[in-house]
C-alpha atoms as a PDB file:
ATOM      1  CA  UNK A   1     120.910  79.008  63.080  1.00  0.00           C
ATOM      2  CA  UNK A   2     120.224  79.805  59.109  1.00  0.00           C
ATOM      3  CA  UNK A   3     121.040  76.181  58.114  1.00  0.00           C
ATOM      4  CA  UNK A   4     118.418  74.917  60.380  1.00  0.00           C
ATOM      5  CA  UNK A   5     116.236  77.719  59.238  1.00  0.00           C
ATOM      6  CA  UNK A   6     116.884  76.233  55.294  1.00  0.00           C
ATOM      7  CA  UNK A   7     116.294  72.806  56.540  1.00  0.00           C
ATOM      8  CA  UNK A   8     112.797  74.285  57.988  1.00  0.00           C
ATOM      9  CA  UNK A   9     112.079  75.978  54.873  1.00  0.00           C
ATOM     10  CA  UNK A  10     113.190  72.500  52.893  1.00  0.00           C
ATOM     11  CA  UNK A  11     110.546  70.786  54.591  1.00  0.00           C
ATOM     12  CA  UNK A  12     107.644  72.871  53.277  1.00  0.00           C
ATOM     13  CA  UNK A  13     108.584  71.988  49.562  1.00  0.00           C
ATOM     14  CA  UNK A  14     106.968  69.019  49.966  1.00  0.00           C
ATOM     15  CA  UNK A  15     103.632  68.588  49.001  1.00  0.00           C
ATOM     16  CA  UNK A  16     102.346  67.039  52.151  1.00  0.00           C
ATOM     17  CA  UNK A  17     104.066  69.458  54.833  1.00  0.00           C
ATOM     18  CA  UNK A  18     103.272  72.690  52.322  1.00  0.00           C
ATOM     19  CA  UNK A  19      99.778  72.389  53.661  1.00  0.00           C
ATOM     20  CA  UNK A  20     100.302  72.684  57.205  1.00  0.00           C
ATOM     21  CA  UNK A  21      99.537  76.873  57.594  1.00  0.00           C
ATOM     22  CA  UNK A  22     101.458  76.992  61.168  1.00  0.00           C
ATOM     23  CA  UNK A  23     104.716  75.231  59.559  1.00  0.00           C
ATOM     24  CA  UNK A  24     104.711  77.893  56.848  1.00  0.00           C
ATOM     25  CA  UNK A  25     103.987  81.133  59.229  1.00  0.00           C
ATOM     26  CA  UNK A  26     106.980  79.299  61.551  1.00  0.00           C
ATOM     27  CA  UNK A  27     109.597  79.325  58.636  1.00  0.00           C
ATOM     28  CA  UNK A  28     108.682  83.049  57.478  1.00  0.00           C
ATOM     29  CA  UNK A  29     109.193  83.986  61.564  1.00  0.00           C
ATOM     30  CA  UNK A  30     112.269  82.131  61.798  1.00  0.00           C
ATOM     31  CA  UNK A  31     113.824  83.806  58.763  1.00  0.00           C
ATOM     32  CA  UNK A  32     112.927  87.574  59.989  1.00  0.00           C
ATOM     33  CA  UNK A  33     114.442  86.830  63.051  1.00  0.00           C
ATOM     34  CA  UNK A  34     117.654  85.532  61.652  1.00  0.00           C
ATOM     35  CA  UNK A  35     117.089  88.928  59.500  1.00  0.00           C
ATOM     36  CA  UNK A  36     116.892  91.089  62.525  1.00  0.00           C
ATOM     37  CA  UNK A  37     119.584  89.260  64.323  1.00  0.00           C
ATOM     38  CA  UNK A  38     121.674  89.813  61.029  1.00  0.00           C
ATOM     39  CA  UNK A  39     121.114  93.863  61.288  1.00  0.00           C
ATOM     40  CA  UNK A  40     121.958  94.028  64.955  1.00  0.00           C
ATOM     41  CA  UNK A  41     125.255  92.843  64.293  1.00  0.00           C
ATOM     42  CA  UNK A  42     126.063  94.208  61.504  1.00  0.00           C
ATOM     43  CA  UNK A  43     128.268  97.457  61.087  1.00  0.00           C
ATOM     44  CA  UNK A  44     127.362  97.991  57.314  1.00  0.00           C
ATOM     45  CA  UNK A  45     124.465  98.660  55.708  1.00  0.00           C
ATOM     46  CA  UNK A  46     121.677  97.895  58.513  1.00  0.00           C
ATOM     47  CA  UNK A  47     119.023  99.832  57.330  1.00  0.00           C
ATOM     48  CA  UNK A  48     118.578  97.858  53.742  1.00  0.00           C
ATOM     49  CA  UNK A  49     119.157  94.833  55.479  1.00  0.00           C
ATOM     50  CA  UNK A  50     115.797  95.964  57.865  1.00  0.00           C
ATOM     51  CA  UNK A  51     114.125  96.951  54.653  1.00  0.00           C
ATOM     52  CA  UNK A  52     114.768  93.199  53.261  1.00  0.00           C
ATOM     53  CA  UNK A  53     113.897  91.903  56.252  1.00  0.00           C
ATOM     54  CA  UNK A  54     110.156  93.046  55.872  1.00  0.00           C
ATOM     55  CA  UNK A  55     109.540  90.930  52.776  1.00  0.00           C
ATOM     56  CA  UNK A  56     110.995  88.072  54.363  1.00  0.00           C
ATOM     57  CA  UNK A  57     106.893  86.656  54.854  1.00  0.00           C
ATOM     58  CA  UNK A  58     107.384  86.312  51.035  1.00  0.00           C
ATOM     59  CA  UNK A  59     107.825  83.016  51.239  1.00  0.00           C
ATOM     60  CA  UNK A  60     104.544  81.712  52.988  1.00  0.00           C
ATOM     61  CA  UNK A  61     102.386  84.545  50.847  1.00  0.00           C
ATOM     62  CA  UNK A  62     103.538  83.257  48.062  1.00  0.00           C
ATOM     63  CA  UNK A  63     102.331  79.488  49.238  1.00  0.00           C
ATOM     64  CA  UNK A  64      99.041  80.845  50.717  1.00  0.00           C
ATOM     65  CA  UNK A  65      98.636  82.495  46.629  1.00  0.00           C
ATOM     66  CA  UNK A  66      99.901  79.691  44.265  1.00  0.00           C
ATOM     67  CA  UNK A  67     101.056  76.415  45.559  1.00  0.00           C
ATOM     68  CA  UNK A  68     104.472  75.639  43.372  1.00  0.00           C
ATOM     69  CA  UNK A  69     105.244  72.319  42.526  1.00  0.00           C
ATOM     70  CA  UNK A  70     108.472  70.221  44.502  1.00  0.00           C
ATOM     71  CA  UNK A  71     110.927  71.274  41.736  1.00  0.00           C
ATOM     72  CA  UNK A  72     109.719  74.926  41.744  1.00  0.00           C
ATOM     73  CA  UNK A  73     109.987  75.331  45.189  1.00  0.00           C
ATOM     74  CA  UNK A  74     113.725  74.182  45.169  1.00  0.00           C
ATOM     75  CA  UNK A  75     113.940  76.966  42.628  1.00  0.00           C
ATOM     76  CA  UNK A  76     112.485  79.569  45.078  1.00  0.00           C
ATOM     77  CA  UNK A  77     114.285  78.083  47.667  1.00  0.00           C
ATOM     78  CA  UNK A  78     117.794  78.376  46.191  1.00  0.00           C
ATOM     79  CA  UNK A  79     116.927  82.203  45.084  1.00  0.00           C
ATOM     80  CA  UNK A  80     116.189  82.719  48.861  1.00  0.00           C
ATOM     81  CA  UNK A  81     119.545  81.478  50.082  1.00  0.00           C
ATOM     82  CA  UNK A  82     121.831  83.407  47.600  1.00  0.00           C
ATOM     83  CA  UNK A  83     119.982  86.273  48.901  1.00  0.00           C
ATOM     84  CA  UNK A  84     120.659  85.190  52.774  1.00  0.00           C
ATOM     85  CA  UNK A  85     123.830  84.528  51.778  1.00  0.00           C
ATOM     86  CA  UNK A  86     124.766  87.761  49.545  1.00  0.00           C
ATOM     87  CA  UNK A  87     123.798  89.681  52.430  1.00  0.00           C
ATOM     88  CA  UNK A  88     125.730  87.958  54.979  1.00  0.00           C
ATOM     89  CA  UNK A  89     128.866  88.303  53.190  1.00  0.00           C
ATOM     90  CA  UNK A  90     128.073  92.279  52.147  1.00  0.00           C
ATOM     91  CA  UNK A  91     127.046  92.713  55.787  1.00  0.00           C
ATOM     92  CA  UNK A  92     130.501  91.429  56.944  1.00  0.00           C
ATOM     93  CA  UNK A  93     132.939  95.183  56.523  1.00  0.00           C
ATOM     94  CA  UNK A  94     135.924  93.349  57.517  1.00  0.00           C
ATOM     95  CA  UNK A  95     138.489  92.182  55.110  1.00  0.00           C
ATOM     96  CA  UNK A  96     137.995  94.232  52.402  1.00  0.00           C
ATOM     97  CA  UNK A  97     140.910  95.130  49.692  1.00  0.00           C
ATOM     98  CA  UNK A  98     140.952  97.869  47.098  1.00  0.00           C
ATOM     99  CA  UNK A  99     141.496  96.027  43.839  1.00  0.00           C
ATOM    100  CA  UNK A 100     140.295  98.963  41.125  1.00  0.00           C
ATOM    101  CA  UNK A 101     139.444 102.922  41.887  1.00  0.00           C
ATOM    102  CA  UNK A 102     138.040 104.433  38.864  1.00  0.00           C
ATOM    103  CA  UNK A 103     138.639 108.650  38.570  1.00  0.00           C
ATOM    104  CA  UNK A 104     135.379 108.893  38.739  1.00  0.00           C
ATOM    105  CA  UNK A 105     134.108 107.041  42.072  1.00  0.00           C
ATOM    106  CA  UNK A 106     133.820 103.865  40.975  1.00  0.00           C
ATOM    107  CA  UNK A 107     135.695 101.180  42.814  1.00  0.00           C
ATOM    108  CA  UNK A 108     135.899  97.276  43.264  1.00  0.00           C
ATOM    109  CA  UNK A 109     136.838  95.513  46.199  1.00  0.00           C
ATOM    110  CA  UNK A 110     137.617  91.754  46.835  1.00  0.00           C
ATOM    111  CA  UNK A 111     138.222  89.376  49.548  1.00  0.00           C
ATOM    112  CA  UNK A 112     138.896  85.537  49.826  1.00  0.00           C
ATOM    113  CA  UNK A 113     136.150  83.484  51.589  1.00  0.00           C
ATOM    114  CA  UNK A 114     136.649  79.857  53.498  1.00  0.00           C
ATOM    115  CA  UNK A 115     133.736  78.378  51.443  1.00  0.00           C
ATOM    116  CA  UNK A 116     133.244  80.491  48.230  1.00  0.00           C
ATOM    117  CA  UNK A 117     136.466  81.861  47.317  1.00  0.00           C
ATOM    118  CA  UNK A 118     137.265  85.267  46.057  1.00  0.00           C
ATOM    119  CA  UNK A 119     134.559  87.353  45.764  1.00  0.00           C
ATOM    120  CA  UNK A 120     134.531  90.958  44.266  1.00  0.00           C
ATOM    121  CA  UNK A 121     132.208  93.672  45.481  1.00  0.00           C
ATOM    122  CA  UNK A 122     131.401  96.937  42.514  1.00  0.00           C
ATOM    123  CA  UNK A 123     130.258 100.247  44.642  1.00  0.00           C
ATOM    124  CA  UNK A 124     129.703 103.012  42.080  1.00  0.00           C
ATOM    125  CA  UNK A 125     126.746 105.381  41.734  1.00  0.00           C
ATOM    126  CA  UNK A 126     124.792 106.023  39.055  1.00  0.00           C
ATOM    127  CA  UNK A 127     122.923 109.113  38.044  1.00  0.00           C
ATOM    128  CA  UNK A 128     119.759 108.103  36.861  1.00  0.00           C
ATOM    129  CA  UNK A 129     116.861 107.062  39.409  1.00  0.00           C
ATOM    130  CA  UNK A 130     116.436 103.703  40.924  1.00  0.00           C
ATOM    131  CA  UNK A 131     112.748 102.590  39.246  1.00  0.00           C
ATOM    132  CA  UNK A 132     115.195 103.733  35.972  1.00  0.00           C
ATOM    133  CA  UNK A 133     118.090 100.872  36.931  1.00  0.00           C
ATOM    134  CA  UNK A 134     115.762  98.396  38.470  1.00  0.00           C
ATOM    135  CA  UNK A 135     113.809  98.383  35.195  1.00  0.00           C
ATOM    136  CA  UNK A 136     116.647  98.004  33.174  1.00  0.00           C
ATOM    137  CA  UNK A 137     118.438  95.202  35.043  1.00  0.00           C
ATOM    138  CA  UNK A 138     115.156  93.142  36.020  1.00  0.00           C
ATOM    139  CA  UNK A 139     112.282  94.255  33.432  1.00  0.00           C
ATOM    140  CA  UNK A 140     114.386  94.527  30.336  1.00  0.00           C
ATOM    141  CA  UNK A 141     117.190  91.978  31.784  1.00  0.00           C
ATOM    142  CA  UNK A 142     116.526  90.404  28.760  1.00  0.00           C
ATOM    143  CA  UNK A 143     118.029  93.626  26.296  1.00  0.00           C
ATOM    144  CA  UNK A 144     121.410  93.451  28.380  1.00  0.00           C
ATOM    145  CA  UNK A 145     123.319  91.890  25.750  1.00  0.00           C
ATOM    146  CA  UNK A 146     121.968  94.363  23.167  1.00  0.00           C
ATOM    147  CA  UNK A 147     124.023  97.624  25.644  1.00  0.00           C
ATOM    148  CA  UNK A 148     126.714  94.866  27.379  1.00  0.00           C
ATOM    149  CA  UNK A 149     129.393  93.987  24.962  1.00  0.00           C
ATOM    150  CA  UNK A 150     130.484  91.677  28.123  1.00  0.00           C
ATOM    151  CA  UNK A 151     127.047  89.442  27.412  1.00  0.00           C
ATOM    152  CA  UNK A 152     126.180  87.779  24.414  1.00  0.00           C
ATOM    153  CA  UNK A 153     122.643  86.812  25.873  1.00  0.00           C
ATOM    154  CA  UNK A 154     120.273  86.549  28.556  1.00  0.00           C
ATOM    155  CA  UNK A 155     117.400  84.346  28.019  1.00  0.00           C
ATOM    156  CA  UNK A 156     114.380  83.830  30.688  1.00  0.00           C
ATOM    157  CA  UNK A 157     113.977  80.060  30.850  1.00  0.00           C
ATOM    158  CA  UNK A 158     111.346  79.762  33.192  1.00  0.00           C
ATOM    159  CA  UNK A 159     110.107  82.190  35.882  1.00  0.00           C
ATOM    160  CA  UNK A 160     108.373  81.190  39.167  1.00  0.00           C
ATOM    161  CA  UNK A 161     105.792  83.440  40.906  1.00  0.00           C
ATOM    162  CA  UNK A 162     106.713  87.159  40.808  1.00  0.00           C
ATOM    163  CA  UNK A 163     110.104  87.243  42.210  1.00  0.00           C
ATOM    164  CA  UNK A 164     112.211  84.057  40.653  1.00  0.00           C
ATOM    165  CA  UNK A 165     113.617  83.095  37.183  1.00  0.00           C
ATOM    166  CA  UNK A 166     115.607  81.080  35.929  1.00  0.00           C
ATOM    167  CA  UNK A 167     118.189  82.276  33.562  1.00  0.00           C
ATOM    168  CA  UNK A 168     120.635  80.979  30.688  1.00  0.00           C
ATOM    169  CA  UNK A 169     123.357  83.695  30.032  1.00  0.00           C
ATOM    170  CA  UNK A 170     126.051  83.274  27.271  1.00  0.00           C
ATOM    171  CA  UNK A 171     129.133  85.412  28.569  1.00  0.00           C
ATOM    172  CA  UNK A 172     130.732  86.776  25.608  1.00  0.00           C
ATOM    173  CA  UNK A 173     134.804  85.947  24.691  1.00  0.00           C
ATOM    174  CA  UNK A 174     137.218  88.316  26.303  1.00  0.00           C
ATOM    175  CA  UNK A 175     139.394  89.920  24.399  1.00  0.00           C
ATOM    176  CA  UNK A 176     142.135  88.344  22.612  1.00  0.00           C
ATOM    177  CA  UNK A 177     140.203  85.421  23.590  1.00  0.00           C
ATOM    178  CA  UNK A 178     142.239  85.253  27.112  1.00  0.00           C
ATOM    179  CA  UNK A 179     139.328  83.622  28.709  1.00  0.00           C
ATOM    180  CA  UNK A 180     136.901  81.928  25.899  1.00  0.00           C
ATOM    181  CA  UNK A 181     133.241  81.673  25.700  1.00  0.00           C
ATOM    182  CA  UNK A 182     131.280  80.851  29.169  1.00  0.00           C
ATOM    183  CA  UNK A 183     127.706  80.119  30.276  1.00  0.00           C
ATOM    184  CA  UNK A 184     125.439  80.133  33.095  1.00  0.00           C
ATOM    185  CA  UNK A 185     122.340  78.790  34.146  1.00  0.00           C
ATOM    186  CA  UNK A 186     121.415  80.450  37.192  1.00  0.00           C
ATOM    187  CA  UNK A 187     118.156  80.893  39.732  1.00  0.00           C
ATOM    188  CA  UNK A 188     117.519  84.886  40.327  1.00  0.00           C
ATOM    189  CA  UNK A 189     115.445  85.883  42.551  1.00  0.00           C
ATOM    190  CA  UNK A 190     114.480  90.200  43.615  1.00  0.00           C
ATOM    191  CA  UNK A 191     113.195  91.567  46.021  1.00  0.00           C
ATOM    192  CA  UNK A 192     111.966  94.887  46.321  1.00  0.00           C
ATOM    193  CA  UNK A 193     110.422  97.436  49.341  1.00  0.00           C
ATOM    194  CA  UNK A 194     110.151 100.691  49.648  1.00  0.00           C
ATOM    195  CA  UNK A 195     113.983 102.354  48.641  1.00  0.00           C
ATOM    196  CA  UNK A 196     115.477  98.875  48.823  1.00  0.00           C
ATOM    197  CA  UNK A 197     115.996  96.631  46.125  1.00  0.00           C
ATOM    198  CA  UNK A 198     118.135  93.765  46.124  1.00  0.00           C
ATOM    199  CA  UNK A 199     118.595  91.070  43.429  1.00  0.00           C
ATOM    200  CA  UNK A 200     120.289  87.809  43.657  1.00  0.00           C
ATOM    201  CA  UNK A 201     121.295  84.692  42.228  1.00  0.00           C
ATOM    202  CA  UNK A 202     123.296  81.883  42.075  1.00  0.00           C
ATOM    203  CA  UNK A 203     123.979  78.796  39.267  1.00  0.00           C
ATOM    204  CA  UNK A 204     121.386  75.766  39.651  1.00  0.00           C
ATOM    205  CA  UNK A 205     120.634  72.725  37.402  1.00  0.00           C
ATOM    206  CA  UNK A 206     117.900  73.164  34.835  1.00  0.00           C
ATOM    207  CA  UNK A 207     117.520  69.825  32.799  1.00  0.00           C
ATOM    208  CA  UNK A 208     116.134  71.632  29.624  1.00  0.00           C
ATOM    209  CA  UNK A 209     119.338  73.418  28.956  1.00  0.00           C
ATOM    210  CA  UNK A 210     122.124  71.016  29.120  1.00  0.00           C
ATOM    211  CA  UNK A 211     125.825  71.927  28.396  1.00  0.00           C
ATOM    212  CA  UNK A 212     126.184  74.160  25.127  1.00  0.00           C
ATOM    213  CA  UNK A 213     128.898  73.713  22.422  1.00  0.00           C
ATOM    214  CA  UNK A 214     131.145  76.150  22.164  1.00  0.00           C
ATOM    215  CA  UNK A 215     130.981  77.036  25.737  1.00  0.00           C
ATOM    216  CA  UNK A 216     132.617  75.929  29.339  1.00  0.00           C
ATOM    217  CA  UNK A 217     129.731  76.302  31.740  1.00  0.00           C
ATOM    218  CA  UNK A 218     130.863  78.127  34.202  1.00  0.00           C
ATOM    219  CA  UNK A 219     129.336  78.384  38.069  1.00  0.00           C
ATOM    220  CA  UNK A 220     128.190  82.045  39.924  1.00  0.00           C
ATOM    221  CA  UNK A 221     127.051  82.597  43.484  1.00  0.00           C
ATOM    222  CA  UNK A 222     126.295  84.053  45.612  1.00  0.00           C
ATOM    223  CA  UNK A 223     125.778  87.000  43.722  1.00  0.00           C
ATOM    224  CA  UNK A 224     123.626  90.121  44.179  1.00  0.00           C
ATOM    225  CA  UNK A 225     122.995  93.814  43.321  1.00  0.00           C
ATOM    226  CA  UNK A 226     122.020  96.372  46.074  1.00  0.00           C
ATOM    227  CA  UNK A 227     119.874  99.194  44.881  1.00  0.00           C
ATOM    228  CA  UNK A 228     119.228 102.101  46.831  1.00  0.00           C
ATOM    229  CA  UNK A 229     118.902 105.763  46.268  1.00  0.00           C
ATOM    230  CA  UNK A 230     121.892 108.009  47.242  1.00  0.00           C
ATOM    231  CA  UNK A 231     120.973 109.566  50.517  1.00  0.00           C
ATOM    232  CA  UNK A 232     120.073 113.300  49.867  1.00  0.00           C
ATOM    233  CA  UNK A 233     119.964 112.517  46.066  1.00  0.00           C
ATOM    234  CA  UNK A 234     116.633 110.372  45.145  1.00  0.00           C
ATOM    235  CA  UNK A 235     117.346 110.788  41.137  1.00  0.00           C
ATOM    236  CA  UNK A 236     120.662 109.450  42.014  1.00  0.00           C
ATOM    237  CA  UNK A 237     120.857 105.333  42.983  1.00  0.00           C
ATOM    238  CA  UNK A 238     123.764 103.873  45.047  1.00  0.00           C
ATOM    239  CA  UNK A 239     124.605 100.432  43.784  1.00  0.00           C
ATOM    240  CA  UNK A 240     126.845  97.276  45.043  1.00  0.00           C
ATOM    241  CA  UNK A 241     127.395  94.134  43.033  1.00  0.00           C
ATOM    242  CA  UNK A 242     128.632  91.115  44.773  1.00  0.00           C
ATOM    243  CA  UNK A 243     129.998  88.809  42.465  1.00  0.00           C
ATOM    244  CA  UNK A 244     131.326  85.225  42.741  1.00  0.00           C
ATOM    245  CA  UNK A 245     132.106  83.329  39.639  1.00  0.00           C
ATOM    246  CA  UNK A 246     134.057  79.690  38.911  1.00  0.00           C
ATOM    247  CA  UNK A 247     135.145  80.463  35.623  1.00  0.00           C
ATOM    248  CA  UNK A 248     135.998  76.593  35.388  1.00  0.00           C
ATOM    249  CA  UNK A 249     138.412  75.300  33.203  1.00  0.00           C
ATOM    250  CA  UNK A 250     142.235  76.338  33.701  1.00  0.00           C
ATOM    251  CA  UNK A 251     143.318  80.176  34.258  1.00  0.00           C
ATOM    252  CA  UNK A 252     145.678  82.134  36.006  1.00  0.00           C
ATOM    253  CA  UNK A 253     144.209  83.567  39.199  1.00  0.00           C
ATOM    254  CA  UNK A 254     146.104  86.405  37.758  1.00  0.00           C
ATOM    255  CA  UNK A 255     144.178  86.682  34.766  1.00  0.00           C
ATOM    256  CA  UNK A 256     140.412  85.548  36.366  1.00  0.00           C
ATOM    257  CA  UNK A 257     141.262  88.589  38.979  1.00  0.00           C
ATOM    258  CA  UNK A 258     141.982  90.899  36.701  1.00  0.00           C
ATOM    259  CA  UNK A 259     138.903  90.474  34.201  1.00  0.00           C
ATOM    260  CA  UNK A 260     136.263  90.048  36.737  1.00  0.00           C
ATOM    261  CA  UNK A 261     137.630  93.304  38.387  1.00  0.00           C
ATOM    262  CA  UNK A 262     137.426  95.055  34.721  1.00  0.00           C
ATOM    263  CA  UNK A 263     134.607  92.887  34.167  1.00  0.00           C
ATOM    264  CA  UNK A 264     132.518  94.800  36.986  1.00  0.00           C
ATOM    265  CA  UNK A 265     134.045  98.651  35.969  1.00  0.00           C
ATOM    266  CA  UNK A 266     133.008  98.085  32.493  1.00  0.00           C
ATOM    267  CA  UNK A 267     129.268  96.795  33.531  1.00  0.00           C
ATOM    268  CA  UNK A 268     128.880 100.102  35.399  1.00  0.00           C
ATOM    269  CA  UNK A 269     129.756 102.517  32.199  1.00  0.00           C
ATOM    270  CA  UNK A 270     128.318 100.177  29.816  1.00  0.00           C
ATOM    271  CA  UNK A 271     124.843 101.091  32.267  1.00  0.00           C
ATOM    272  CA  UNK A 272     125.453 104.411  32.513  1.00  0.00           C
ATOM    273  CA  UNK A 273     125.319 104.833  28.679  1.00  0.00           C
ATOM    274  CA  UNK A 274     122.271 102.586  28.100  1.00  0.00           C
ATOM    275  CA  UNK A 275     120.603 104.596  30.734  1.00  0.00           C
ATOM    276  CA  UNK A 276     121.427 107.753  29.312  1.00  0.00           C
ATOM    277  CA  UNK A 277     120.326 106.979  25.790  1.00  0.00           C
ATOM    278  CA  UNK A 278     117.536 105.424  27.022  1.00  0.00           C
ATOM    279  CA  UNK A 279     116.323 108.490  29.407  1.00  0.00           C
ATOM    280  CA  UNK A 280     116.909 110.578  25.946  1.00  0.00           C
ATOM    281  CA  UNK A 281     114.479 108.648  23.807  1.00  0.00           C
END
């Protein structure tokens, strides 16, 4: 049913069907449903997915405030399905393998998908309070390569309503220079309600930032962060990463597995500190 519901929510991206109110209100109830039939089946975590699944009217408010143009709306329509599709694969607690366990908590998982490939999923928590990470990594997204030795830069290239950007990030060389220089341009879209937030994103075309010298431009998505405070512990904030990267270009599985998996463990302490220092000024 959700490809027919993305077909449905194609259609109102273009200019003549975007003005038809009852085709709008029909793709916002078609995507909660999917949403609630998502939550009923899932074992996992059902009660952020229900949380999600109230903003899923975004899409028609957001028409009924601004009306986007065709090639925005194919921005905000992308955003929406590496969300849809972030959760469906997060929501799925089958298949799972233990690829890093950190001494303190921290641990990364992977598993191989039919139509995406490996994917690896970060569950740590972090002791600062959620508005504190969901500032950092959405507000200030921007600063991440000033506290992430991992980025070299993150650079808004357009942004689209309240909830979706569109992003050019410069990953920076690993060391040794095992894997050289990448970039991404990617869609990103967040959502937020009440205790939930989730932010996701995957690579998209942007025609005013074409392949860069110096770097392999590499593919990501589905992606997403989960944000939600640690039950019992509201200045505490639990949070998953789902990452999916094509590093492009030819490398080991050996050695891609093995720095995406470090990749994600070094992300988490690299926030922690920022966060800390940050909470101190």
């Amino acid at each position: 049913m959700l490809p027919a519901t993305f077909k449905l929510c194609a259609a109102i991206s273009y200019r003549h069907l975007r003005n038809m109110t009852g085709l709008r209100r029909q793709a916002a109830v078609t995507i909660s449903q999917e949403l609630s039939k998502f939550a009923c089946h899932s074992t996992g975590p059902s009660t952020w997915i229900n949380q999600v699944r109230r903003r899923s009217s975004l899409l028609s408010s957001r028409l009924e405030e601004k009306p986007f143009s065709e090639t925005e709306m194919s921005y905000v329509k992308q955003g929406e399905e590496a969300l849809q599709k972030s959760l469906s694969i997060l929501g799925d607690q089958d298949g799972w393998k233990t690829e890093t366990v950190v001494d303190n908590g921290d641990k990364v998982l992977s598993k191989v998908l039919p139509d995406v490939g490996k994917v690896f999923r970060l569950e740590v928590v972090v002791d600062q309070p959620l508005d504190a990470v969901y500032g950092e990594l959405v507000d200030n997204m921007e600063q991440m390569g000033d506290w992430n030795p991992n980025v070299k830069e993150v650079k808004i290239l357009q942004k689209i309503g309240k909830d979706t950007v569109i992003t050019h990030e410069k990953a920076a060389a690993t060391p040794g220079n095992i894997v050289g220089p990448r970039d991404f341009v990617s869609v990103r879209c967040s959502k937020r309600r009440g205790s939930t937030c989730v932010l996701a994103g995957m690579s998209t075309k942007y025609g005013a930032m074409p392949e860069q010298e110096g770097f392999i431009r590499a593919e990501n998505g589905p992606t997403c962060m989960i944000l939600r405070p640690l039950p019992g512990s509201p200045s505490q904030t639990k949070l998953t990463w789902l990452l999916s990267i094509d590093l492009k270009g030819w490398l080991p599985k050996t050695i891609i597995n093995q720095v995406l998996s470090q990749t994600q463990v070094d992300f988490a302490n690299h926030l922690r500190e920022r966060l800390a220092r940050t909470v101190a000024l």
